[in-house]
Protein backbone atom coordinates (compact mmCIF):
# COMPACT_ATOMS: atom_id res chain seq x y z
CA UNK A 1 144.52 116.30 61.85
CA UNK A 2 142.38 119.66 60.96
CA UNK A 3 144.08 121.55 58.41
CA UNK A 4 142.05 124.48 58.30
CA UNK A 5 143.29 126.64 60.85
CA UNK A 6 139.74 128.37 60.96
CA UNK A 7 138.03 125.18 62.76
CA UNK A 8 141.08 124.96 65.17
CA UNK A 9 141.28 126.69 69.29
CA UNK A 10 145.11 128.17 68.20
CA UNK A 11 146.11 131.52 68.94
CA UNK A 12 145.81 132.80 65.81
CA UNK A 13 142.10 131.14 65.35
CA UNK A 14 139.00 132.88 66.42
CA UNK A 15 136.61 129.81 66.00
CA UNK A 16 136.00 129.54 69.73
CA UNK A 17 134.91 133.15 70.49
CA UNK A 18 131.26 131.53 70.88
CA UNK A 19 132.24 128.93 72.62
CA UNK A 20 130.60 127.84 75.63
CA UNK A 21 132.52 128.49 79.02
CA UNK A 22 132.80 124.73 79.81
CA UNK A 23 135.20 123.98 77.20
CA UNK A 24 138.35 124.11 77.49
CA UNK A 25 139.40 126.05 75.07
CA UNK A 26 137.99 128.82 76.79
CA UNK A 27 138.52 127.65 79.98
CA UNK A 28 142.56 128.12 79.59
CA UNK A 29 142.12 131.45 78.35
CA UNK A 30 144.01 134.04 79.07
CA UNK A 31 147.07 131.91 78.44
CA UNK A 32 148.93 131.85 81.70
CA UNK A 33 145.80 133.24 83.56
CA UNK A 34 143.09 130.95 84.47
CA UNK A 35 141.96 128.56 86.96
CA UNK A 36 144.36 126.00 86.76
CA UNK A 37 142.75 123.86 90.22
CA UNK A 38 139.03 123.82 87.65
CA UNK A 39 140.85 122.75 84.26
CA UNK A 40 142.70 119.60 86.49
CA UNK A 41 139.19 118.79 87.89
CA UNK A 42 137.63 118.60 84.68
CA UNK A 43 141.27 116.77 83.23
CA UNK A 44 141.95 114.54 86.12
CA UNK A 45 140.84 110.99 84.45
CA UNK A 46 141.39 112.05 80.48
CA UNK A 47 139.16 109.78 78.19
CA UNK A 48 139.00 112.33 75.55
CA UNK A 49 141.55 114.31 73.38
CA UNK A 50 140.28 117.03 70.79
CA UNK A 51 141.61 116.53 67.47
CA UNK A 52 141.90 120.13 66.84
CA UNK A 53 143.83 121.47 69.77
CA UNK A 54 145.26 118.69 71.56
CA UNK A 55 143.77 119.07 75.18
CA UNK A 56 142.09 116.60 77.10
CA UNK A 57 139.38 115.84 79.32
CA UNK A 58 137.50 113.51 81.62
CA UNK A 59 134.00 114.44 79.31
CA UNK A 60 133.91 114.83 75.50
CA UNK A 61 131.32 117.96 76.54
CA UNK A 62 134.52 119.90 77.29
CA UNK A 63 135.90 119.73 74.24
CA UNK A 64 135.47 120.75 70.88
CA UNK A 65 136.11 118.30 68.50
CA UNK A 66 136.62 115.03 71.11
CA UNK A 67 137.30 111.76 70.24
CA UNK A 68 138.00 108.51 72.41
CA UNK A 69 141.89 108.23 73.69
CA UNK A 70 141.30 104.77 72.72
CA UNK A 71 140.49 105.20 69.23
CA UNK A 72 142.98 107.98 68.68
CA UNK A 73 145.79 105.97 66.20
CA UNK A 74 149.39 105.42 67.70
């Protein structure tokens, strides 16, 4: 877990204002008001989570901090 909220995609974070489009941080953003058809595209066959905000993804590229859903402790 990342514990400073600085290197985390929540609301009250800034850290992905340089982010490229193609994650998906920025991807879902405006909450509520993005292209919900691209994000399932790109989250259709999740083999990544990001340790920092929780969403997944088919390619580790689209995330910020990825990691393996198979190495991700239960």
């Amino acid at each position: 877990m990342v514990d400073d909220k600085n290197n985390c995609c929540g609301q009250d974070s800034d850290c992905c204002e340089n982010m490229p489009e193609h994650r998906m941080c920025m991807m879902t953003r405006p909450l509520g008001k993005f292209d919900l058809e691209k994000v399932i595209k790109l989250a259709d066959n999740p083999q990544y989570i990001c340790k920092c905000c929780g969403r997944m993804a088919n390619d580790k590229e689209n995330l910020c901090s990825p990691v393996t859903l198979n190495r991700v402790d239960r």
